[in-house]
Protein backbone atom coordinates (compact mmCIF):
# COMPACT_ATOMS: atom_id res chain seq x y z
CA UNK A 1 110.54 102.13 118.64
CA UNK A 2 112.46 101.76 115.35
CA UNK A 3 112.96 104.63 112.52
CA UNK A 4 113.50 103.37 109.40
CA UNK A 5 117.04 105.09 108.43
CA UNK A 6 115.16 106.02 105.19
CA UNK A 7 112.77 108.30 106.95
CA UNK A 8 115.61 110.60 108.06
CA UNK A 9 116.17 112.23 104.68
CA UNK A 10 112.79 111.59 102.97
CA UNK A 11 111.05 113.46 100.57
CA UNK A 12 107.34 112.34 99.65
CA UNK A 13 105.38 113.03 96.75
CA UNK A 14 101.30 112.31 97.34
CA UNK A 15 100.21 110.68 94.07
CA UNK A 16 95.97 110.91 93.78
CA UNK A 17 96.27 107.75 91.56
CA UNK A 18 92.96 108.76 89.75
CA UNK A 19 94.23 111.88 88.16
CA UNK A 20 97.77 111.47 88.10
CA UNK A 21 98.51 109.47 84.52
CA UNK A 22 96.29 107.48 82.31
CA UNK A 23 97.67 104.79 80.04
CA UNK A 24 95.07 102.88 78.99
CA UNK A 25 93.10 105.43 77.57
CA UNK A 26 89.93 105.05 80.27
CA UNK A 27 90.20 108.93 81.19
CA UNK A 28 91.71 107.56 84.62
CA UNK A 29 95.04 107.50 86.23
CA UNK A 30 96.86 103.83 87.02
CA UNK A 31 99.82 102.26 88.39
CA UNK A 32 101.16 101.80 84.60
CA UNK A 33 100.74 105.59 84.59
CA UNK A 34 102.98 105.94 88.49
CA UNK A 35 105.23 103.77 87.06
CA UNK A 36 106.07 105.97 83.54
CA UNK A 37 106.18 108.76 86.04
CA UNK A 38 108.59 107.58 89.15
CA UNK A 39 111.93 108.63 86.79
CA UNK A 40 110.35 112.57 87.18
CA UNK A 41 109.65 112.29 90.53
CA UNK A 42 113.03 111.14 90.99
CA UNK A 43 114.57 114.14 89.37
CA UNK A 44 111.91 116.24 90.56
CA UNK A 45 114.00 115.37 94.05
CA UNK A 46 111.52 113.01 95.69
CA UNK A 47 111.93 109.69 97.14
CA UNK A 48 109.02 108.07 98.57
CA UNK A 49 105.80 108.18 97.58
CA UNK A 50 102.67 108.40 99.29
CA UNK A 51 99.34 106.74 97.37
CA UNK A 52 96.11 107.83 98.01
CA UNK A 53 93.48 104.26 98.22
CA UNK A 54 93.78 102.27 95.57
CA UNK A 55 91.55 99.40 96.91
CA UNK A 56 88.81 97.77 95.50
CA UNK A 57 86.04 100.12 96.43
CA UNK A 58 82.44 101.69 95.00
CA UNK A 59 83.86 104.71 95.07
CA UNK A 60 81.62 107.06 96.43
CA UNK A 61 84.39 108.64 98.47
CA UNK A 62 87.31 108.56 95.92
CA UNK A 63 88.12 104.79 97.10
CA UNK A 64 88.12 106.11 101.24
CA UNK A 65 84.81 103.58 101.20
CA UNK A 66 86.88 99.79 100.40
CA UNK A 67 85.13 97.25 99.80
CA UNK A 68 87.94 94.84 99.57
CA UNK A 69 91.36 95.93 101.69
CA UNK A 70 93.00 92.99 100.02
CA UNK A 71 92.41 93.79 96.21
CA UNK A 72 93.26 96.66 93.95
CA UNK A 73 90.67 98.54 92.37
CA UNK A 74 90.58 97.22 88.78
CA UNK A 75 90.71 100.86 87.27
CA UNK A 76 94.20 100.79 88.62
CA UNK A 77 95.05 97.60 87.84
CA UNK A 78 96.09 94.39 89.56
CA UNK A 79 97.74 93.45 92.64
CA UNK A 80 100.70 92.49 90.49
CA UNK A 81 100.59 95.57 88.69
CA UNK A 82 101.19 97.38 92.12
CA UNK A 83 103.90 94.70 93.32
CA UNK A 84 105.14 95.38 89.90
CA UNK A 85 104.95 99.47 91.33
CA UNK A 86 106.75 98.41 94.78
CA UNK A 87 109.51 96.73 92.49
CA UNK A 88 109.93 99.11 89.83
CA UNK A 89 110.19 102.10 92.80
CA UNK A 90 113.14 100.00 95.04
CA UNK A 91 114.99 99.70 91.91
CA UNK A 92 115.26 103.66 92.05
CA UNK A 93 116.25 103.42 95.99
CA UNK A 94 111.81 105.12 96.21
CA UNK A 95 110.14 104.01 98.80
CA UNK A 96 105.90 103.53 98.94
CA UNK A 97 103.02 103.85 101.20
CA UNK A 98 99.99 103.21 101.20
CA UNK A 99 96.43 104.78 102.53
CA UNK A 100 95.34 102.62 104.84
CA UNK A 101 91.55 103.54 105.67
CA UNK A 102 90.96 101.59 109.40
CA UNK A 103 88.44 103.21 110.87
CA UNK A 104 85.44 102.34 108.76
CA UNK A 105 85.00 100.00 105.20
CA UNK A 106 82.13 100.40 102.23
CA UNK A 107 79.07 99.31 102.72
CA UNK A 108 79.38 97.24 100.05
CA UNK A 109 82.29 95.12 101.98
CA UNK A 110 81.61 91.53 102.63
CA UNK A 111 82.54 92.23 106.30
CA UNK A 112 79.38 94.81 106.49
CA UNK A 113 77.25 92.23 104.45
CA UNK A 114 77.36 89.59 107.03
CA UNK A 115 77.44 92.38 110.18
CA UNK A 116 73.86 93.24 109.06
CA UNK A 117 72.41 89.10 109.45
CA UNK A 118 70.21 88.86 111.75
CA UNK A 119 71.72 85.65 112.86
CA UNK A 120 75.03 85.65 114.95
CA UNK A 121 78.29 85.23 112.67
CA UNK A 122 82.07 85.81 113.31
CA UNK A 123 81.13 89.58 111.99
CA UNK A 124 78.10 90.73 114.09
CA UNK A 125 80.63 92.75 115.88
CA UNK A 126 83.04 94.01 113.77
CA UNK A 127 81.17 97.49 113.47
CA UNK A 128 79.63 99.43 116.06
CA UNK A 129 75.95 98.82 116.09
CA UNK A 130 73.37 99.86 119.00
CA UNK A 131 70.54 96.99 119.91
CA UNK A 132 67.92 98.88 118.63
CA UNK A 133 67.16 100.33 115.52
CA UNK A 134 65.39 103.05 117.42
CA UNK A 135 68.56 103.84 119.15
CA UNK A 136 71.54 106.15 117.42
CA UNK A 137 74.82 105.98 118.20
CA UNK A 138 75.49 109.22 120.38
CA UNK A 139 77.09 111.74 118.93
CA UNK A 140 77.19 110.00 115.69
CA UNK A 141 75.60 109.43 112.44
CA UNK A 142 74.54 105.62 111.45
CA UNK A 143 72.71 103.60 109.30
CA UNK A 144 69.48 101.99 109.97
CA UNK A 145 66.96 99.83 108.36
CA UNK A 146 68.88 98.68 105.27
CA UNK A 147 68.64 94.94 107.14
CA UNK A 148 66.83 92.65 109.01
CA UNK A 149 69.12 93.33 111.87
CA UNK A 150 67.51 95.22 114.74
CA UNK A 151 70.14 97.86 115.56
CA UNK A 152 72.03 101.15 113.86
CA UNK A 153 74.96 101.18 112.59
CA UNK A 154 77.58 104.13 113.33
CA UNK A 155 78.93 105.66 110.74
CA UNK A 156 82.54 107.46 110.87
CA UNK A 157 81.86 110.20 107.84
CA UNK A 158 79.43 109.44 105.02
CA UNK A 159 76.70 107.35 105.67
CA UNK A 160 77.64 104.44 103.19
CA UNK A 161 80.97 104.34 105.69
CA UNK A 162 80.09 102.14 108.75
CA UNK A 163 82.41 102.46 111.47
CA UNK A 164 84.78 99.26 112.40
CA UNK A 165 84.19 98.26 116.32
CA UNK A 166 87.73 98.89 118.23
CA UNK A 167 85.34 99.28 121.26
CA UNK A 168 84.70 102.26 123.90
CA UNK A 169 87.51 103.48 126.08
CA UNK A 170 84.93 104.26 128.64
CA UNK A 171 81.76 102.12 127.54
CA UNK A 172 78.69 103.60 129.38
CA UNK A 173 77.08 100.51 131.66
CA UNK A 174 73.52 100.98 130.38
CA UNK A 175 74.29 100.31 126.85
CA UNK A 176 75.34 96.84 126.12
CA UNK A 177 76.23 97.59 122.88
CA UNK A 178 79.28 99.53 124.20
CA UNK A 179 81.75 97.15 124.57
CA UNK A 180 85.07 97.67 125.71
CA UNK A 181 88.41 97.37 123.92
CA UNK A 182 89.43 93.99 125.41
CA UNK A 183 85.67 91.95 124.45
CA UNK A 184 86.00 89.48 121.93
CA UNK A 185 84.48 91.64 118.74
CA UNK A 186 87.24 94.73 118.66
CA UNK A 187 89.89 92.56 119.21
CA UNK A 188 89.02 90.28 116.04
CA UNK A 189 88.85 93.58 114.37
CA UNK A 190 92.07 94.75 115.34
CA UNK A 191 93.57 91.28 114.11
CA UNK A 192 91.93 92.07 110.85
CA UNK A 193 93.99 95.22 110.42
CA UNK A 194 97.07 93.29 111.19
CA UNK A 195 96.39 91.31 108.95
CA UNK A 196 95.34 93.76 106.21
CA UNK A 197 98.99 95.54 106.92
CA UNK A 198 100.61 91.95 106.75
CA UNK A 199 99.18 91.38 103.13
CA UNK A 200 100.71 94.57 101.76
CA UNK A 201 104.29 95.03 103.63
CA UNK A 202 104.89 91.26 101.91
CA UNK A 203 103.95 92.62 99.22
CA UNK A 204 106.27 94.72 99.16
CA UNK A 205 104.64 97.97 100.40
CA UNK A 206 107.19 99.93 102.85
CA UNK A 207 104.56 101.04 104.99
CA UNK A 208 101.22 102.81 105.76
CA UNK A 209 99.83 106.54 106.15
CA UNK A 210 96.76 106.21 108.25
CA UNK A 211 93.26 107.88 107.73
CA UNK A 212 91.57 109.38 110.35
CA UNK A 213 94.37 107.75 112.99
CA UNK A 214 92.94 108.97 116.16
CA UNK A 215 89.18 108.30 116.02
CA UNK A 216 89.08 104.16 115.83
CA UNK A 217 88.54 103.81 120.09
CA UNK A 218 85.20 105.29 120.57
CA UNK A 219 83.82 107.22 123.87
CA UNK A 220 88.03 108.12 124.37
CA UNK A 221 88.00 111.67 124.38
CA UNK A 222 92.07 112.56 125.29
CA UNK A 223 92.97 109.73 123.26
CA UNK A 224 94.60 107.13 125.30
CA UNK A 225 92.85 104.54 124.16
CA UNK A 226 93.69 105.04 120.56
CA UNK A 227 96.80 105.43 121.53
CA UNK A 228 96.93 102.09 123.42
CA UNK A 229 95.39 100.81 120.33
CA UNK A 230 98.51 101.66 118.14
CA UNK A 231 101.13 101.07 120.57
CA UNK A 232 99.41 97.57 120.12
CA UNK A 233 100.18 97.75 116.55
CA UNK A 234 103.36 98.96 116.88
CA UNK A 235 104.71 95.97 118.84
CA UNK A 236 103.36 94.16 116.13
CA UNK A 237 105.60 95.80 113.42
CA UNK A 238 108.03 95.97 115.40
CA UNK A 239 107.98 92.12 115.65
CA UNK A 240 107.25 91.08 112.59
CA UNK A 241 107.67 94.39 109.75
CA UNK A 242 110.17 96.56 111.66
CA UNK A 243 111.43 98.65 108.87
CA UNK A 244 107.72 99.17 107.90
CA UNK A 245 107.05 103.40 108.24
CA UNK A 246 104.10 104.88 109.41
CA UNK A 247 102.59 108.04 109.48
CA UNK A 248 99.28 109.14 110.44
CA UNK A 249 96.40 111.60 110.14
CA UNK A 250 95.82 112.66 113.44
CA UNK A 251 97.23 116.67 113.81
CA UNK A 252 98.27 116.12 117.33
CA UNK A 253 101.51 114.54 117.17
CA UNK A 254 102.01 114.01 120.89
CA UNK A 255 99.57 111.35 120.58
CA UNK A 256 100.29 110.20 117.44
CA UNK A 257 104.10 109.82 118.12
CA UNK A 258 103.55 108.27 121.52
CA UNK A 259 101.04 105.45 119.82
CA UNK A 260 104.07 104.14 117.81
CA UNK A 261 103.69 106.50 114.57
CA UNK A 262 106.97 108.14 113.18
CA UNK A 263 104.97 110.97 111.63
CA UNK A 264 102.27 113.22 112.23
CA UNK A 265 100.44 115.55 109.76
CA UNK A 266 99.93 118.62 110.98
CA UNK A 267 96.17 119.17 109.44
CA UNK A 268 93.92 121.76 107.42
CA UNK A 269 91.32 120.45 110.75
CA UNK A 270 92.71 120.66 114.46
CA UNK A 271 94.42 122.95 116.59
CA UNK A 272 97.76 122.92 114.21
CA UNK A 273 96.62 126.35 112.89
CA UNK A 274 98.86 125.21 109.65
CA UNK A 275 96.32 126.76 107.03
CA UNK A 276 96.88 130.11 109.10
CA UNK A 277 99.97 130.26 106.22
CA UNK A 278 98.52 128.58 103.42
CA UNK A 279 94.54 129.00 103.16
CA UNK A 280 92.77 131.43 105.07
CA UNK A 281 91.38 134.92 104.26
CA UNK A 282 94.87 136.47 104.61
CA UNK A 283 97.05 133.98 104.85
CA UNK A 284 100.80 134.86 106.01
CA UNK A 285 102.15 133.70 102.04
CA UNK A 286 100.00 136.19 100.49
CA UNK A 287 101.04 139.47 99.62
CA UNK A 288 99.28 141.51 101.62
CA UNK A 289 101.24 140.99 104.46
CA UNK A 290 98.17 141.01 107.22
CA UNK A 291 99.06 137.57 107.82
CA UNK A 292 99.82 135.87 111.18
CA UNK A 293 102.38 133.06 112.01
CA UNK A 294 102.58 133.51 115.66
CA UNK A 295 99.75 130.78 116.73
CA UNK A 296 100.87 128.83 114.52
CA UNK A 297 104.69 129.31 115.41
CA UNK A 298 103.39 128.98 119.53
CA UNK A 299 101.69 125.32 118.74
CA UNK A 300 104.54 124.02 116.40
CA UNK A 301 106.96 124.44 119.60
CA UNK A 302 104.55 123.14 122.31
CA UNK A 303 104.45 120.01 119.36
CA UNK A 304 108.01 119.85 119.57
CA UNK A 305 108.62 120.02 123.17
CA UNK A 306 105.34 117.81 123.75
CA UNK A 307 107.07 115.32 121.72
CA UNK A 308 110.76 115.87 122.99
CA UNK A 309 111.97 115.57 119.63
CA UNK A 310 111.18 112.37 118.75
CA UNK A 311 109.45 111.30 115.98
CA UNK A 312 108.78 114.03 112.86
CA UNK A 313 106.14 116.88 111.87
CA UNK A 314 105.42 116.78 108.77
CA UNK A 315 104.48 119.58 106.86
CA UNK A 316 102.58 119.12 103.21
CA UNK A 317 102.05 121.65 100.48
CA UNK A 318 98.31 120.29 100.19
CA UNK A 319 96.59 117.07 99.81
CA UNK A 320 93.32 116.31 98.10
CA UNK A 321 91.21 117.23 101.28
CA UNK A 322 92.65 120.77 101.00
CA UNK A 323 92.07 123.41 98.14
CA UNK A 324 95.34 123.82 96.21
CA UNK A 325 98.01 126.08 97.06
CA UNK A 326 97.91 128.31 94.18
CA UNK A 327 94.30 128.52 95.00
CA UNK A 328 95.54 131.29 97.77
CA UNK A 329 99.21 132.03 96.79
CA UNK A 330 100.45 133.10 93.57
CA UNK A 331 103.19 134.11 91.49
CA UNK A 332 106.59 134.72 93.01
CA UNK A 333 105.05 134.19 96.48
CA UNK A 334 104.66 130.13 96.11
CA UNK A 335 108.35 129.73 95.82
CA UNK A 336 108.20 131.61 99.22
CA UNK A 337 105.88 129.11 100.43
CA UNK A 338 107.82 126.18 99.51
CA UNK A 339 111.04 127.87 100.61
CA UNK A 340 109.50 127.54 104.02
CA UNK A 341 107.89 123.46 103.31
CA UNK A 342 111.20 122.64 102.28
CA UNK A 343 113.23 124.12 105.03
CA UNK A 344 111.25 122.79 107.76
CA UNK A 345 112.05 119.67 110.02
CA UNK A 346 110.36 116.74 109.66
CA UNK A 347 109.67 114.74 106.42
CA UNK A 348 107.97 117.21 103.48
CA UNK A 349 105.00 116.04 100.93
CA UNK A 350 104.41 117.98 98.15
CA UNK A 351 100.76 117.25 96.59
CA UNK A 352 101.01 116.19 92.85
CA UNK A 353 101.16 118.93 90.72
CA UNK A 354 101.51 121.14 93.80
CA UNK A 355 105.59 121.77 92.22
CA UNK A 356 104.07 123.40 88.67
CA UNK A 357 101.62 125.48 91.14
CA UNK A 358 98.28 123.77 89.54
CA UNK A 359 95.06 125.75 90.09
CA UNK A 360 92.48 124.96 92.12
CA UNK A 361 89.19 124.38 89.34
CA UNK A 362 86.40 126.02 90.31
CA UNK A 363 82.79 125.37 89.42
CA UNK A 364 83.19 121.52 89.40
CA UNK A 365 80.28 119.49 90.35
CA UNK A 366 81.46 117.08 93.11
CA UNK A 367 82.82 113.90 91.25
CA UNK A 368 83.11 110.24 93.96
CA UNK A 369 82.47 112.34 96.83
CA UNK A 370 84.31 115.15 96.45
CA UNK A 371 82.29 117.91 96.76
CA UNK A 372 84.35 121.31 97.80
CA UNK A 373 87.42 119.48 97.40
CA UNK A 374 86.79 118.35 94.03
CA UNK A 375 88.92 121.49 92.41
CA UNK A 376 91.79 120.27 93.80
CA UNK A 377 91.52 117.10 92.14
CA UNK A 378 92.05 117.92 88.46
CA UNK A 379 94.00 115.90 86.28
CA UNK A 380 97.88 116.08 86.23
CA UNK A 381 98.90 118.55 83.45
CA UNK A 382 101.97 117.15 81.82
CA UNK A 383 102.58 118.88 78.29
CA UNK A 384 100.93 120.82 75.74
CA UNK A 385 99.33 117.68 74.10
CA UNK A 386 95.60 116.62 74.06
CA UNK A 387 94.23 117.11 78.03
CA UNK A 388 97.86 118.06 78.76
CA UNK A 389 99.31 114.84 78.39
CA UNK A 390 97.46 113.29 80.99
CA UNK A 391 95.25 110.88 78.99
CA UNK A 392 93.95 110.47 75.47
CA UNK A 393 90.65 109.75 76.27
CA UNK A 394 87.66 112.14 75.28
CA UNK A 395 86.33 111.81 78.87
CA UNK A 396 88.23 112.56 82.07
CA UNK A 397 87.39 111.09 85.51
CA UNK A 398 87.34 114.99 86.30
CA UNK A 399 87.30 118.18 84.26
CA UNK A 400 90.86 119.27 84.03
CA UNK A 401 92.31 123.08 84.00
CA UNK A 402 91.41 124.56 80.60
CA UNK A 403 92.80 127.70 80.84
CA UNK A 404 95.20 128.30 77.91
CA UNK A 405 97.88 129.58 80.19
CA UNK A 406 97.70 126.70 82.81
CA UNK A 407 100.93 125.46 84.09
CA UNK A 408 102.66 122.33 82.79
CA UNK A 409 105.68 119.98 83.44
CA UNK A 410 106.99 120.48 80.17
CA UNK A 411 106.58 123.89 79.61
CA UNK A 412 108.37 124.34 83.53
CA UNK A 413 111.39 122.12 83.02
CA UNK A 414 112.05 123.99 80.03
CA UNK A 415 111.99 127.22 81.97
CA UNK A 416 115.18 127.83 84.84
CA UNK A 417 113.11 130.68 86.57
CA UNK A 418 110.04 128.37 86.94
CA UNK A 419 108.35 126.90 90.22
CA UNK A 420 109.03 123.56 89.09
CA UNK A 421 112.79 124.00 89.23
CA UNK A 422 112.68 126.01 91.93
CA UNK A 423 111.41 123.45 93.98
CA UNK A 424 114.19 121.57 92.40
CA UNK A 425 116.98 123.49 93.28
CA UNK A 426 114.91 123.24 97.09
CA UNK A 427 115.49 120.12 97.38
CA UNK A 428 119.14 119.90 96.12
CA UNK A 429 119.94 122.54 98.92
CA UNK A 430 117.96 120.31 101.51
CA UNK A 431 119.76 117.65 100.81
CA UNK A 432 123.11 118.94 100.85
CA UNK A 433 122.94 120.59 104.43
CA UNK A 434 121.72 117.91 107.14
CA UNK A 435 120.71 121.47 108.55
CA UNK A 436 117.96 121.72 107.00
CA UNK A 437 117.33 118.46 106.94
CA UNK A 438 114.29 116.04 108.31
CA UNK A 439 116.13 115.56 111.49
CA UNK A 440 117.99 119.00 112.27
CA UNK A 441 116.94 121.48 115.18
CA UNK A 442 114.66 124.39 115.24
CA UNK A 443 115.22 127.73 116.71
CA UNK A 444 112.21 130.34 115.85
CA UNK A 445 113.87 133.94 116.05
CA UNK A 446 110.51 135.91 114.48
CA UNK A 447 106.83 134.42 113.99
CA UNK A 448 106.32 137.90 112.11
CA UNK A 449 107.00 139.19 109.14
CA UNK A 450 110.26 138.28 108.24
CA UNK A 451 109.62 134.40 109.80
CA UNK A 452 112.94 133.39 110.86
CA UNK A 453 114.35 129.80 112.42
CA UNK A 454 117.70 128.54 112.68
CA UNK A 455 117.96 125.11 111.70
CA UNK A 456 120.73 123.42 112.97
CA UNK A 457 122.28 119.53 113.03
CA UNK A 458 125.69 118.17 113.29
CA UNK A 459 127.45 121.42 113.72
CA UNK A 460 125.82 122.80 110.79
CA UNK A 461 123.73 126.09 110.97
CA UNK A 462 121.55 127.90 108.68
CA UNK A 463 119.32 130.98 109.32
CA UNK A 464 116.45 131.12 107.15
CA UNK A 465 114.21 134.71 106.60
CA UNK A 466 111.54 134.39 104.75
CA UNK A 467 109.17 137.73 103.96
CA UNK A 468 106.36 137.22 101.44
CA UNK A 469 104.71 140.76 102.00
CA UNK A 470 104.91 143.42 99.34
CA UNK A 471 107.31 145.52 102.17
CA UNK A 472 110.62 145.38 103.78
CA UNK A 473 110.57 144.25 107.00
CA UNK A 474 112.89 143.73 110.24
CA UNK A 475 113.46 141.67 113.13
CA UNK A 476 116.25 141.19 115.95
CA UNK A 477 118.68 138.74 115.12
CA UNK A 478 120.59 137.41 118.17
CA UNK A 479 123.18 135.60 115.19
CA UNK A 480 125.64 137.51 113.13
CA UNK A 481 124.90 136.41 109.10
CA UNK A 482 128.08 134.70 107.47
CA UNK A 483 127.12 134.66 103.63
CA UNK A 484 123.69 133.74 101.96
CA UNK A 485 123.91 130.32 100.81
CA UNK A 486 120.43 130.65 98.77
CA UNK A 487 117.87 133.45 98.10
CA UNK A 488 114.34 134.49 96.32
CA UNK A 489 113.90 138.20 95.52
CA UNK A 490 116.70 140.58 95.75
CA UNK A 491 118.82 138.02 98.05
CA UNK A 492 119.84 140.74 100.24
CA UNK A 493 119.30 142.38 103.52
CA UNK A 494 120.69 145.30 105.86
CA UNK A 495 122.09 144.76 109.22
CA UNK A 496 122.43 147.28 111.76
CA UNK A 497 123.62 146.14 114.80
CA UNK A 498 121.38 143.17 115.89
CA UNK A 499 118.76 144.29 113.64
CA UNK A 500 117.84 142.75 109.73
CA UNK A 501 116.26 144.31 107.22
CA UNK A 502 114.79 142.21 104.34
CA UNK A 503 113.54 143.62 101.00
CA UNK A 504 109.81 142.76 99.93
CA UNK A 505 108.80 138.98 98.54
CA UNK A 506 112.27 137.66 99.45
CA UNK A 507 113.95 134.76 101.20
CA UNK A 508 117.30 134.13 102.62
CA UNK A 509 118.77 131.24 103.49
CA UNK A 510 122.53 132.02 105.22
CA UNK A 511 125.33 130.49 107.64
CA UNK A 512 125.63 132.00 110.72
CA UNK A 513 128.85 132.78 112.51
């Protein structure tokens, strides 16, 4: 399999397109809007860019529910408004992907439309449907008696999203409505999502992250069918797009990796036990320092050795399935927490509006869908200007931070002690040691308080300590320190012997001898 040679030193920034800039004054965000916003994202340090859907869709799920994979959702624009986007990013050596949504389309899509005739058509299969509309799909939620078509309809999430037919890995015999990966309706479907991703790499899209990238083969319950499924895919790309990057939602990266992806997510969902530091009743970035690292430290090395180093983890600060980061973490400790997302292997995402620590809004009634996860879907808050700069319409797509003290990109870059250019300086230092770099090694020395790794690459070696609890702490350190390189806190420590003491809320980052 083929890396692009991009991916080894990438830095992605996850753009919710809704809520990231309005510029025609409709209270929602649009490519016009990325586009007068890629020359911060630049300086903020990042170079690809991740967009959430931005397909024509009803919009019931924040655009996860497309209705059309090969048209732009007028809000945004056009298709040549989001070439325009491809263009406009290349020009600044940025590279974009897009959220491809496989597993299941709107209702409202023409495929559905003719999979619920009665008579036969070239789309009768392209969605999983039982033979009787008495019958549900085990194990799964469907649709039934919207059509004249006797049968239910699985559906993947909501229950406007019918699930796409990729077949059953094990189809059981007495259901005829099982059928297997190789019959003639999940192949045509797989075809179609070739020829969804053809549309958009000539476009000039540089690739894909994938929704929900392990659940298309149905009845396949270790996987290998899905991952069949994408090593399929793969070959394609490989063929035809090989520079085209792809990462996907799955959590389990041994599968993922092994299907042809070059990134895996590790999740808020699955056994990555990520939000163990980020989001959980004490988190290990909180203050208290009751936190625990260690399962999550034990299944980020089985990853690794699972995976024999191929491919990358990829760690984000959020997304907008996840409640924000300053939600959880605040003050001083969220430069911890990025110290740590930015000194990790693999390829890092920050969420929009993650780098000025936006607050989660609470209260909001659920707006397309989003329910819980609405609060972490406010409007960007640029400046001190009318809704923060993000639009100067009286009504936003959703009720942004009104707080008089909430954080802003103006107010941040303005400030050298702020989050903003702390995450700056971040990704500076990331850059300038291939050590900590998307490619370079990983050594865990403490899953406790202080966490400590050695990253390594190329000869190059750099401890990092990071304690976020309101106490010193100490570990064993098998490495004598050279010099700290960069630091949060007090930048210093105390070392007996082999043991290192570090002062409360502080990280290190130092050369070893």
């Amino acid at each position: 399999m083929h890396q692009p040679k991009w991916l080894d030193t990438a830095v992605f920034y996850e753009i919710y397109p809704q809520s990231f800039n309005d510029t025609n004054g409709d209270g929602i965000g649009d490519f016009e809007g990325v586009i007068e916003k890629l020359d911060y994202i630049k300086k903020l340090g990042c170079d690809a860019l991740w967009i959430n859907p931005c397909f024509e869709s009803p919009f019931m799920d924040a655009g996860y529910d497309v209705s059309d994979y090969l048209k732009t959702a007028p809000r945004y624009g056009t298709n040549d408004d989001l070439k325009r986007l491809f263009d406009e990013a290349h020009k600044r050596g940025m590279h974009v992907l897009l959220d491809l949504v496989p597993g299941h389309t709107s209702v409202e899509h023409e495929w559905f439309k003719q999979s619920a005739r009665a008579e036969q058509n070239e789309y009768t299969n392209r969605y999983v449907w039982t033979d009787s509309v008495w019958e549900s799909p085990e194990g799964m939620g469907c649709i039934r008696g919207i059509s004249d078509r006797d049968g239910s309809c699985a559906v993947n999430f909501f229950s406007h999203q019918p699930a796409l037919n990729y077949g059953f890995y094990k189809p059981d015999p007495s259901k005829k409505w099982q059928q297997s990966m190789d019959a003639e309706g999940p192949r045509a479907t797989l075809e179609a999502l070739k020829d969804v991703m053809r549309f958009w790499l000539r476009a000039g899209c540089d690739g894909f992250r994938v929704d929900m990238a392990g659940s298309l083969v149905k009845n396949d319950p270790d996987g290998e069918g899905t991952i069949a499924l994408w090593q399929n895919v793969r070959a394609f790309l490989d063929a035809e797009f090989p520079e085209a990057a792809m990462i996907s939602e799955w959590g389990e990266p041994d599968k993922s990796l092994r299907g042809g992806f070059h990134m895996d997510f590790l999740l808020h969902f699955g056994p990555s036990h990520y939000n163990d530091l980020f989001r959980c009743e004490e988190s290990f970035f909180s203050e208290s320092g009751k936190g625990d690292a260690s399962k999550f430290v034990e299944k980020y090395v089985e990853n690794l050795e699972k995976t024999d180093g191929k491919g990358l983890i990829c760690i984000p600060s959020g997304n907008h399935d996840m409640d924000r980061l300053a939600r959880s973490i605040h003050g001083e400790n969220l430069k911890i927490a990025f110290a740590f997302l930015l000194s990790m292997p693999g390829a890092p995402f920050i969420y929009y509006g993650d780098e000025i620590g936006m607050r989660y809004v609470e209260g909001l009634t659920s707006v397309e869908g989003g329910y819980g996860r609405t609060g972490s879907r406010s409007p960007m808050q640029w400046d001190d200007s009318k809704n923060a700069g993000f639009s100067s319409d009286d009504t936003l797509y959703v009720k942004q931070d009104e707080a008089e003290d909430r954080p802003t990109v103006k107010a941040q870059l303005a400030d050298n002690m702020s989050l903003l250019n702390e995450v700056k300086r971040l990704i500076k230092l990331r850059r300038e040691n291939k050590a900590l770099g998307n490619l370079g090694g990983i050594e865990f020395l403490n899953a406790g308080y202080p966490l400590a790794y050695l990253r390594s690459a190329e000869g190059e070696r750099v401890l990092v300590i990071i304690n976020p609890s309101d106490s010193e702490r100490e570990f064993t350190c098998k490495y004598e320190i050279d010099r700290v390189i960069y630091s949060i806190g007090k930048g210093t420590y105390i070392a007996v012997g082999n043991k290192v003491t570090v002062p409360p809320r502080t990280v290190l980052f130092c050369t070893v001898k």
